[in-house]
N, C-alpha and C. Protein backbone atom coordinates (compact mmCIF):
# COMPACT_ATOMS: atom_id res chain seq x y z
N UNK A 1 27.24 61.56 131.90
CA UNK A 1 26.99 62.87 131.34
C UNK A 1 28.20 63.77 131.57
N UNK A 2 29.13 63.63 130.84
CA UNK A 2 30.36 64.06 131.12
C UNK A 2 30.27 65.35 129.90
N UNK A 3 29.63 66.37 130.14
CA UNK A 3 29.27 67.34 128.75
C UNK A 3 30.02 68.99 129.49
N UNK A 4 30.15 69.72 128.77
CA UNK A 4 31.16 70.34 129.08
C UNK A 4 29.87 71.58 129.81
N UNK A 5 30.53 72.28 130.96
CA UNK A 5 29.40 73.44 131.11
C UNK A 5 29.10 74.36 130.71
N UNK A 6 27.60 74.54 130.73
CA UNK A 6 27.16 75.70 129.29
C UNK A 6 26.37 76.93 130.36
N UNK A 7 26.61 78.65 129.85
CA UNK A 7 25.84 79.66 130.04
C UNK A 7 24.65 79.78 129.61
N UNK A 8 23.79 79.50 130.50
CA UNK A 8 22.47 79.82 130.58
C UNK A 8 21.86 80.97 131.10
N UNK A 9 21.00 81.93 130.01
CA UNK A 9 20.09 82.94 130.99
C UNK A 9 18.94 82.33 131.92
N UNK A 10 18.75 82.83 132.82
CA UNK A 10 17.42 82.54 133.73
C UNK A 10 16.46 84.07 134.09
N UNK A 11 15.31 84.25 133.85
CA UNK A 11 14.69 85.50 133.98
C UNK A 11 14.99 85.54 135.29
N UNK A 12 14.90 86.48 136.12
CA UNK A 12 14.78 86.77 137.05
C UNK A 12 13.23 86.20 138.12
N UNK A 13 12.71 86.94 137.47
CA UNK A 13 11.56 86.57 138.07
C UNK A 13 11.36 85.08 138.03
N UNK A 14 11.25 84.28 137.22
CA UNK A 14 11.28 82.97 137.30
C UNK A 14 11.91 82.10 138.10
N UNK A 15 13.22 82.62 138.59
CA UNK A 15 14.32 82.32 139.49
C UNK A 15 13.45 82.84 140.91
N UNK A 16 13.30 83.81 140.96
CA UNK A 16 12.77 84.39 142.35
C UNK A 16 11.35 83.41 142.87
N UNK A 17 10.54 82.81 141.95
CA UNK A 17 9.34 82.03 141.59
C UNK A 17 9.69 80.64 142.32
N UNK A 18 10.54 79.94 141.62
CA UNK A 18 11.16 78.77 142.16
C UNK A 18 12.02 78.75 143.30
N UNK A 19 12.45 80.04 143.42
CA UNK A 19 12.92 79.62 144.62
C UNK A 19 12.14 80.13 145.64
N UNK A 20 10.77 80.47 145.73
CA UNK A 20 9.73 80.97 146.59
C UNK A 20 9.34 79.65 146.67
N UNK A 21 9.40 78.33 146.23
CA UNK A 21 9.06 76.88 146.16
C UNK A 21 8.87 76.59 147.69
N UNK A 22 10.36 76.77 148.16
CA UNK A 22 10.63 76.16 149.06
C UNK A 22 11.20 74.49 148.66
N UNK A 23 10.65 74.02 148.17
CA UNK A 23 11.53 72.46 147.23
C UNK A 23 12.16 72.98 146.20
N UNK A 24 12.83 74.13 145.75
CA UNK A 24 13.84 74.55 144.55
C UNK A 24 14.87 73.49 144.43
N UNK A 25 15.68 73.28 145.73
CA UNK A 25 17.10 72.52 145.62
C UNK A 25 17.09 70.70 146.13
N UNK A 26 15.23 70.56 145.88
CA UNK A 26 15.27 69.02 145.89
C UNK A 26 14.10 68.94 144.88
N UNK A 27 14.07 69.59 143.75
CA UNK A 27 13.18 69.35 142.40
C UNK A 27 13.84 69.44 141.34
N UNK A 28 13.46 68.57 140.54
CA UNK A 28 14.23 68.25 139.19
C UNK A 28 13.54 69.55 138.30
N UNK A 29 14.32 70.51 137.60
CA UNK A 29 14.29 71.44 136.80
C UNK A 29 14.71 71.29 135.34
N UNK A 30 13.76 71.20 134.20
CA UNK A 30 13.81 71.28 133.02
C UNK A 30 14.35 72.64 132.46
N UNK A 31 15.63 72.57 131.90
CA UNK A 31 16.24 73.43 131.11
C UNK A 31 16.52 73.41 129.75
N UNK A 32 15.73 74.53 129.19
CA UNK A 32 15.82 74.66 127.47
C UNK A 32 17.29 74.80 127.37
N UNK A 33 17.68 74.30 126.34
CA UNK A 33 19.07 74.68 125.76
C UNK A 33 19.21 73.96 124.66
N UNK A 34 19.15 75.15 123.67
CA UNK A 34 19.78 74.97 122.21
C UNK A 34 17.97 73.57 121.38
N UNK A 35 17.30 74.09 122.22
CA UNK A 35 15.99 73.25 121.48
C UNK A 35 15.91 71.93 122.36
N UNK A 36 16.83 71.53 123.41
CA UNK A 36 16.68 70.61 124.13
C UNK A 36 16.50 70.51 125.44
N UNK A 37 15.51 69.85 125.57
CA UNK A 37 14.87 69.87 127.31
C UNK A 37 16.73 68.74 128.22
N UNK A 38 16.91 69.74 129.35
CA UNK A 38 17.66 68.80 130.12
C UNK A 38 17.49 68.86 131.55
N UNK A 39 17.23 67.54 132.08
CA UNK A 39 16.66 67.31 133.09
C UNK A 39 18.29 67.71 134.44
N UNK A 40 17.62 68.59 135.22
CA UNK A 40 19.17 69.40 136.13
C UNK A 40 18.21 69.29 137.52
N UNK A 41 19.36 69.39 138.61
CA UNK A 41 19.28 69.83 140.05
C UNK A 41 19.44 71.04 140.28
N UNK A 42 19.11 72.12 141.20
CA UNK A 42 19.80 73.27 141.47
C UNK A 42 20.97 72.62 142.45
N UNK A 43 21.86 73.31 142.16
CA UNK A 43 23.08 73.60 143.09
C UNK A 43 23.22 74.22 144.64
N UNK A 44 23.63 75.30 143.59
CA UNK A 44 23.73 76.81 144.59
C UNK A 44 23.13 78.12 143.59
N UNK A 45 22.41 78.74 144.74
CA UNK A 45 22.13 80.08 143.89
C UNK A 45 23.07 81.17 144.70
N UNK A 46 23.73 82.10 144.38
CA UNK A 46 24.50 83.37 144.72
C UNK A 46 23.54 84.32 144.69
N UNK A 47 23.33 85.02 146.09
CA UNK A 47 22.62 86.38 145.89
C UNK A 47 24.10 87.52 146.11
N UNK A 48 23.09 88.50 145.72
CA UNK A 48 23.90 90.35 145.72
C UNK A 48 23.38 90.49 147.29
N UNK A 49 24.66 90.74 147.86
CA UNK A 49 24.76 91.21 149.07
C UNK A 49 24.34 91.87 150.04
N UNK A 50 23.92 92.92 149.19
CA UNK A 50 22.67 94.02 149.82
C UNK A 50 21.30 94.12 149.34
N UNK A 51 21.49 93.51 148.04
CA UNK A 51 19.93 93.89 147.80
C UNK A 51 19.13 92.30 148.27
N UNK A 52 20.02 91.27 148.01
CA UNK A 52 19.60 89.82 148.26
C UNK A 52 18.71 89.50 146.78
N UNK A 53 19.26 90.21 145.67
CA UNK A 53 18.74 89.51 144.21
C UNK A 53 19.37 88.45 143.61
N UNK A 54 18.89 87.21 142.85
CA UNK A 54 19.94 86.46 142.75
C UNK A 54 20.58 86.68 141.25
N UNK A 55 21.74 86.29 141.57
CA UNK A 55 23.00 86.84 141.07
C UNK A 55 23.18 85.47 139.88
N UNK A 56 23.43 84.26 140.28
CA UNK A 56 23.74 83.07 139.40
C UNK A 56 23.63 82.08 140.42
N UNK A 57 23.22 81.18 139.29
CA UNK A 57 22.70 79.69 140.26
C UNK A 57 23.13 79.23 139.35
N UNK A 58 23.78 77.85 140.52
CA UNK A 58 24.46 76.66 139.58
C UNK A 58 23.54 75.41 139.21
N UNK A 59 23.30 74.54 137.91
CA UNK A 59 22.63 73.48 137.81
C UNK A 59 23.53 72.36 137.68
N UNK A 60 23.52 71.28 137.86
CA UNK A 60 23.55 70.13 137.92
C UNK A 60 22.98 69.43 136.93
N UNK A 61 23.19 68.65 135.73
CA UNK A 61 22.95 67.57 134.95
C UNK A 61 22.68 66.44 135.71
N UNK A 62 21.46 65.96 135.29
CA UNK A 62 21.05 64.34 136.02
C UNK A 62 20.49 63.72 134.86
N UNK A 63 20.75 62.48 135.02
CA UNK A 63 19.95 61.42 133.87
C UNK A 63 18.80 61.07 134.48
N UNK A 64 17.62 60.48 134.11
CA UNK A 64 16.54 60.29 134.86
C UNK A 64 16.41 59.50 136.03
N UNK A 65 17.55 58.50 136.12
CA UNK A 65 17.13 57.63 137.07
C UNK A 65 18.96 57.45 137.67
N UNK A 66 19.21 58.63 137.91
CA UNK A 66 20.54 58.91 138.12
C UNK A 66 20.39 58.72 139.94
N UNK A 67 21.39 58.28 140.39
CA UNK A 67 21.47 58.46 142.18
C UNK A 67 21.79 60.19 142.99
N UNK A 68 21.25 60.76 143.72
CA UNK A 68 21.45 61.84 143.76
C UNK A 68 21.27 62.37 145.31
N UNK A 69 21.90 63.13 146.24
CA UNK A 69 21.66 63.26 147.39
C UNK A 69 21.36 64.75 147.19
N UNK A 70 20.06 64.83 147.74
CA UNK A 70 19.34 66.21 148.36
C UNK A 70 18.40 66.37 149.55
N UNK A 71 18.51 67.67 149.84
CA UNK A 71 18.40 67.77 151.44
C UNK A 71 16.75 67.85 151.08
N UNK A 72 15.99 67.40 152.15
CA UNK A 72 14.08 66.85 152.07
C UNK A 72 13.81 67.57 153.18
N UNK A 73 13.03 68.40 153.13
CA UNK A 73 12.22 69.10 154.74
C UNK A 73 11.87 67.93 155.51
N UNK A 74 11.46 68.21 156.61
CA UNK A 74 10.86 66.83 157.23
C UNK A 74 10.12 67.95 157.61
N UNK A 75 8.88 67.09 157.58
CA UNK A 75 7.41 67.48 158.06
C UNK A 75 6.82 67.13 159.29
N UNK A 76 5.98 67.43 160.56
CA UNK A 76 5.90 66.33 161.64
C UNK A 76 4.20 66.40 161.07
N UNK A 77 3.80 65.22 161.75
CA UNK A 77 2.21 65.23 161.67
C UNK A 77 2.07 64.38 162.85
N UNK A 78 0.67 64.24 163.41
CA UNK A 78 0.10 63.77 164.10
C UNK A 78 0.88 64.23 166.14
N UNK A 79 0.88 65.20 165.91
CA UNK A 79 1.26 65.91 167.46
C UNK A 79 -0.31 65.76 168.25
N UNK A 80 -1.12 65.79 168.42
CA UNK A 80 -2.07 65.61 168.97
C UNK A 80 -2.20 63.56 169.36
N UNK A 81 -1.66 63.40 168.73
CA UNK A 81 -1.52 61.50 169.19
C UNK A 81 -0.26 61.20 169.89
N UNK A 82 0.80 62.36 170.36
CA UNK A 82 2.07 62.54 170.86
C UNK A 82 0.95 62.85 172.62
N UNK A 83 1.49 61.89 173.27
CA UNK A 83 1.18 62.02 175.02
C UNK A 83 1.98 63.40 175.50
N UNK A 84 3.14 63.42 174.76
CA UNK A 84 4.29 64.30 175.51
C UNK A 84 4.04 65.73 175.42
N UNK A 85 3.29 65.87 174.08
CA UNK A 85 2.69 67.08 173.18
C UNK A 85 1.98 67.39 173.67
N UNK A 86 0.68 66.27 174.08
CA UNK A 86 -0.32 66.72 174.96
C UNK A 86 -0.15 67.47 176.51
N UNK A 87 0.72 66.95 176.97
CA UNK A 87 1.34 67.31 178.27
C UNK A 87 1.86 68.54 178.18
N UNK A 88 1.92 69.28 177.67
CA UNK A 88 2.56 70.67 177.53
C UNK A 88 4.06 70.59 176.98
N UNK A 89 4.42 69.70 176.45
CA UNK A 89 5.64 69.43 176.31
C UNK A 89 6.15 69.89 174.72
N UNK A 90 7.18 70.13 174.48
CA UNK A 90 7.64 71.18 173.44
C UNK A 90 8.35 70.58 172.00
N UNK A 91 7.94 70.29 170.96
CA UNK A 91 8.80 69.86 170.08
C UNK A 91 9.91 70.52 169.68
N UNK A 92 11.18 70.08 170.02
CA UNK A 92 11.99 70.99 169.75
C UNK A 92 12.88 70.48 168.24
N UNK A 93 12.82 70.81 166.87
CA UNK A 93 13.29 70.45 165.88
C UNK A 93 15.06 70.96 166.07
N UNK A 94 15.49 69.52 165.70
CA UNK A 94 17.29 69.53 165.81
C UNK A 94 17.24 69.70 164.27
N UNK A 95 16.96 68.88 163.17
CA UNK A 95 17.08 68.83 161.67
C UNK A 95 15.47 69.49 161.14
N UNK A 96 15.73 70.36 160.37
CA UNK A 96 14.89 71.17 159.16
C UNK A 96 14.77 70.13 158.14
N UNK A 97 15.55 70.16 158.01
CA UNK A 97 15.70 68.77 157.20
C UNK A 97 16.95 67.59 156.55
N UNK A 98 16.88 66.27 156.37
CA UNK A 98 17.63 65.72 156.05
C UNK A 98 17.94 65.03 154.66
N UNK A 99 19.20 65.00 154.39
CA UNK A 99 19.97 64.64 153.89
C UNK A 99 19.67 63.29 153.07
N UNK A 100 18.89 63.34 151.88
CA UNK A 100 18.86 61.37 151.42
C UNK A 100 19.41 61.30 150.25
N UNK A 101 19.55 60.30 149.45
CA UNK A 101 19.38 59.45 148.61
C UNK A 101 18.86 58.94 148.10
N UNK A 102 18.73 59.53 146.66
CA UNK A 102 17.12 59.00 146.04
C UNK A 102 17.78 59.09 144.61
N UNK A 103 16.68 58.59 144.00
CA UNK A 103 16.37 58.35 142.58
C UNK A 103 16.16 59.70 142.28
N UNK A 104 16.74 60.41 140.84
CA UNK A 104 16.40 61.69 140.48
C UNK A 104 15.11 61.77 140.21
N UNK A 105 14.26 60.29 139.62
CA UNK A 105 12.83 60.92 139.19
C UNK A 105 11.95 60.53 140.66
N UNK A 106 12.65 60.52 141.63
CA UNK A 106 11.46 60.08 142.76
C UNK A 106 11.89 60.92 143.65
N UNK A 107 12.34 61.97 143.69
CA UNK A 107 12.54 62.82 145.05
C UNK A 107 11.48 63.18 145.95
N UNK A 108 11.25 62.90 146.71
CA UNK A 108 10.04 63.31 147.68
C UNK A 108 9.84 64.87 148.07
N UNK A 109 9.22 65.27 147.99
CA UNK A 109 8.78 66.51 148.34
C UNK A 109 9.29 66.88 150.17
N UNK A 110 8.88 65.80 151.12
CA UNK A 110 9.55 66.07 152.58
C UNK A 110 9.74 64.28 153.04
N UNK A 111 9.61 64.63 153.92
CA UNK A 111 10.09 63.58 154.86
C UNK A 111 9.50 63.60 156.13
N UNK A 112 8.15 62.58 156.18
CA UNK A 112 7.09 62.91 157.21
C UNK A 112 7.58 61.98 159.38
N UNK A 113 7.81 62.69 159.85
CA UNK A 113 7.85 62.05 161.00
C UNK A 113 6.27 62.18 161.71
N UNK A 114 5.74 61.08 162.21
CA UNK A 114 4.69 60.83 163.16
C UNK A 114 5.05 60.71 164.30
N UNK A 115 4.78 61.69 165.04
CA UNK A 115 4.67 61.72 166.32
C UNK A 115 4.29 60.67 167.50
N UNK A 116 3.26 60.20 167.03
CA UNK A 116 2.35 59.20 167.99
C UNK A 116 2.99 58.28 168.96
N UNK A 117 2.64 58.60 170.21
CA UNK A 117 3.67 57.61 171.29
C UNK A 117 4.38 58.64 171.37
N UNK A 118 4.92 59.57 171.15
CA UNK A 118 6.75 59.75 171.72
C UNK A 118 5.75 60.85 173.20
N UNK A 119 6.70 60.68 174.32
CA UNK A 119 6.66 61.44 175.77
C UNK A 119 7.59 62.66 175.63
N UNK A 120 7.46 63.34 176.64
CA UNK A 120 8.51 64.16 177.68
C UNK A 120 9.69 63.80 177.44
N UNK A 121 10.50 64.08 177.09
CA UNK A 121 11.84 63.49 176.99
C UNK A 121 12.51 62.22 176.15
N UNK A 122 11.61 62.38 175.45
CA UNK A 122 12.04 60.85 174.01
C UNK A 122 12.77 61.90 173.05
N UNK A 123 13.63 61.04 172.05
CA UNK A 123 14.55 62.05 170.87
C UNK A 123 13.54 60.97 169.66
N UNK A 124 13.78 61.77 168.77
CA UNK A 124 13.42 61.22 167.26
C UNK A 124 14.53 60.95 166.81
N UNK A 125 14.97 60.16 166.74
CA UNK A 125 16.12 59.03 165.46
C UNK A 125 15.99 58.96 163.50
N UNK A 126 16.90 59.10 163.29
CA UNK A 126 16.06 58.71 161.84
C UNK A 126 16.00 57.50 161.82
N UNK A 127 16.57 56.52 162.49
CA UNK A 127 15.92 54.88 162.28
C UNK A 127 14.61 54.82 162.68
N UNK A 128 13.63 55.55 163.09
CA UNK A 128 12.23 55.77 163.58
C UNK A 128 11.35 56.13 162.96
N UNK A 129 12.04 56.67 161.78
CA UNK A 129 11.17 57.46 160.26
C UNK A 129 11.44 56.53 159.42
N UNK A 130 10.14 56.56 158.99
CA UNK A 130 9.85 55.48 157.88
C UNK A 130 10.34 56.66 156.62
N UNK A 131 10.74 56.16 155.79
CA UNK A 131 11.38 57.12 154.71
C UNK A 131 11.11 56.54 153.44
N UNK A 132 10.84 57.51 152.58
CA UNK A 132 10.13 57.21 151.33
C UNK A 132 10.74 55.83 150.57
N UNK A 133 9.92 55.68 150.15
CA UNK A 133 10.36 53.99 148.88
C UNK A 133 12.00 54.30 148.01
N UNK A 134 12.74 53.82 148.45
CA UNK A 134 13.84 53.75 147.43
C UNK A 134 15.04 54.79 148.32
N UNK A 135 14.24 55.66 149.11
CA UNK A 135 15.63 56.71 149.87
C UNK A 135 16.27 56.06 150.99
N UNK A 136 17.61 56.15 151.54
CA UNK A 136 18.15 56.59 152.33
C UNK A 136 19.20 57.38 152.81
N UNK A 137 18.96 57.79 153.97
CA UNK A 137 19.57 58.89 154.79
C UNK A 137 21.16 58.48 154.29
N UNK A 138 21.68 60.19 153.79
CA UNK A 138 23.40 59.93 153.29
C UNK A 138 24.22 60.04 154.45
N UNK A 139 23.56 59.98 155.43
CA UNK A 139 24.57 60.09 156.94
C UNK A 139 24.02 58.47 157.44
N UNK A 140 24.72 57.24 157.11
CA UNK A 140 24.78 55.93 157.86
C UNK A 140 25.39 55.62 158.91
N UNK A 141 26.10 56.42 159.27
CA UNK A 141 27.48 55.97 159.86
C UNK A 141 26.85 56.04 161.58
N UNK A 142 25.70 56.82 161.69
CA UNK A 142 25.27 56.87 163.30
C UNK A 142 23.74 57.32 163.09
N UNK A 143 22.98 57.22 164.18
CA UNK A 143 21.58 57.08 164.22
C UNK A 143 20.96 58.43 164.55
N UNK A 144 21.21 59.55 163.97
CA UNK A 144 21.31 61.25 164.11
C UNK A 144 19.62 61.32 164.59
N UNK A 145 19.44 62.57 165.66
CA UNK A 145 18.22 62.88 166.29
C UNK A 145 18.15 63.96 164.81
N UNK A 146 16.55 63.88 164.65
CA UNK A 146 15.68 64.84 164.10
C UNK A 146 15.23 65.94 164.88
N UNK A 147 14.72 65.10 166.09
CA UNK A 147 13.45 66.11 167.55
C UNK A 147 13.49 65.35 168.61
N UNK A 148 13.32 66.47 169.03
CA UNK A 148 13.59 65.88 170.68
C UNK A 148 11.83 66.50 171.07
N UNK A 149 11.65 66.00 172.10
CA UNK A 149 10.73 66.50 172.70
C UNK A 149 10.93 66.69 174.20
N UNK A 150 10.73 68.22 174.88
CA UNK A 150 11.38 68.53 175.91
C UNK A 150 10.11 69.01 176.59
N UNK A 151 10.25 69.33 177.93
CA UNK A 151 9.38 70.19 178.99
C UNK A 151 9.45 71.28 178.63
N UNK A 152 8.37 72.24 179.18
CA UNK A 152 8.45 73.52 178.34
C UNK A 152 9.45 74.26 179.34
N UNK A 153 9.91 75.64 179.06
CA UNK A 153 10.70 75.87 179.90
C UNK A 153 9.96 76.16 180.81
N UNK A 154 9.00 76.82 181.34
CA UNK A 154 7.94 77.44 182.38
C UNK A 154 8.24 76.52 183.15
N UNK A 155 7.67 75.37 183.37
CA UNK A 155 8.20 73.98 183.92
C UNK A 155 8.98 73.84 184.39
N UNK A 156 10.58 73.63 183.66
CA UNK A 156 11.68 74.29 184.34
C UNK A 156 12.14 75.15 185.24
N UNK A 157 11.42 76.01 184.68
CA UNK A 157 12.06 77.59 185.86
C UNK A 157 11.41 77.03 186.82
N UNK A 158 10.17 76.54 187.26
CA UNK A 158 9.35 76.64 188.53
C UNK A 158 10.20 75.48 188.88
N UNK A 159 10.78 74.41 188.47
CA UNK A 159 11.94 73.40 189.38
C UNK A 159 12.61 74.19 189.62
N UNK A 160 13.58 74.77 189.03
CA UNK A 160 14.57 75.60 189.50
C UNK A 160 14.56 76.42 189.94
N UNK A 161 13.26 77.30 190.21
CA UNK A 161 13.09 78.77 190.67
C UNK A 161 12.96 78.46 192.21
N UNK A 162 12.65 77.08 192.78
CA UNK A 162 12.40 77.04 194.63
C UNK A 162 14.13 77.24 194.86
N UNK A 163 15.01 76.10 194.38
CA UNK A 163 16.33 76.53 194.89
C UNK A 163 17.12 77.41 194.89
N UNK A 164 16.35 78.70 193.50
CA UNK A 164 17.14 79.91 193.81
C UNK A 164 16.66 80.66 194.93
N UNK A 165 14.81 80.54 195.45
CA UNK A 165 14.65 81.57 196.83
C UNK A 165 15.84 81.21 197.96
N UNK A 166 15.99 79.75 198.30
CA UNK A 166 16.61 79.20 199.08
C UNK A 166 17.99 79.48 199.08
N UNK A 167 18.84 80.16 198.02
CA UNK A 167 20.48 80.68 198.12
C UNK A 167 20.02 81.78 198.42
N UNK A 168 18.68 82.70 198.00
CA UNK A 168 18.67 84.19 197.99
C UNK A 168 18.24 84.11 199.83
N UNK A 169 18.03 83.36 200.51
CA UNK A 169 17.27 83.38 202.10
C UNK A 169 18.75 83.43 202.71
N UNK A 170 19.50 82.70 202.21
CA UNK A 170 20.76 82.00 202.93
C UNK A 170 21.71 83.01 202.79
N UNK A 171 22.32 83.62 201.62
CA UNK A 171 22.68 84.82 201.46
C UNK A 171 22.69 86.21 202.18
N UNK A 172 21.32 86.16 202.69
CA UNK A 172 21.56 87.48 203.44
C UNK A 172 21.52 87.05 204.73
């Protein structure tokens, strides 16, 4: 699709609509032009500085079954079957979301991690997420954490809070 790039209006409101999605910049968007439906990615949208209205968004041309990398929320489910969760222990999200490789007509909506089994101190891997039919992660090169799961801090401070009385005794 080597076609030259064309000016398109977008209402406003319609723009403000889709991108209230939350999946705007990993959903395939049908664009009228000139009587013809064309199947596009969003890009980038530009807002106005102060008011935060958007200004111009870029689309992307895709063929239907074109290869395409867009960023997927990851979702967690099943924290109540997480021991570590149960324990008072804290999911702490490293990735919002990641990075795949997919088929333009199969983009997944997120990217579900299950909890179940992970403790106190385990990381989430993406080799640990099962990932939709046909995607993978555009970062191969190393085994990137999603979540960690940590102690809460309360927890913490009370380890650490006996050895600070003990400098504050010694001190004076």
């Amino acid at each position: 699709m080597n076609e030259e790039p064309q000016s398109i209006h977008v209402e406003e409101k319609l723009l403000n609509k889709l991108l209230g999605t939350g999946h705007f910049f990993n959903s395939v968007v049908m664009v009228e032009v000139g009587g013809k439906s064309i199947r596009t990615l969003a890009k980038d949208v530009a807002f106005h500085p102060v008011s935060d209205r958007p200004l111009h968004a870029d689309f992307l041309r895709v063929s239907e079954h074109a290869s395409v990398t867009v960023a997927v929320p990851v979702r967690f489910e099943n924290e109540a079957a997480s021991p570590g969760l149960k324990k008072g222990g804290v999911l702490n999200v490293v990735r919002h979301d990641v990075e795949l490789i997919v088929d333009a007509a199969e983009i997944p909506e997120d990217v579900v991690v299950d909890l179940t089994g992970f403790e106190v101190g385990d990381s989430i891997h993406i080799s640990a997420v099962k990932l939709p039919k046909g995607a993978k992660a555009a970062i191969d090169d190393r085994d990137f954490t999603i979540a960690t799961i940590v102690a809460p801090s309360a927890l913490k401070s009370a380890e650490g809070g006996e050895g600070e009385d003990e400098a504050e005794a010694t001190a004076e």
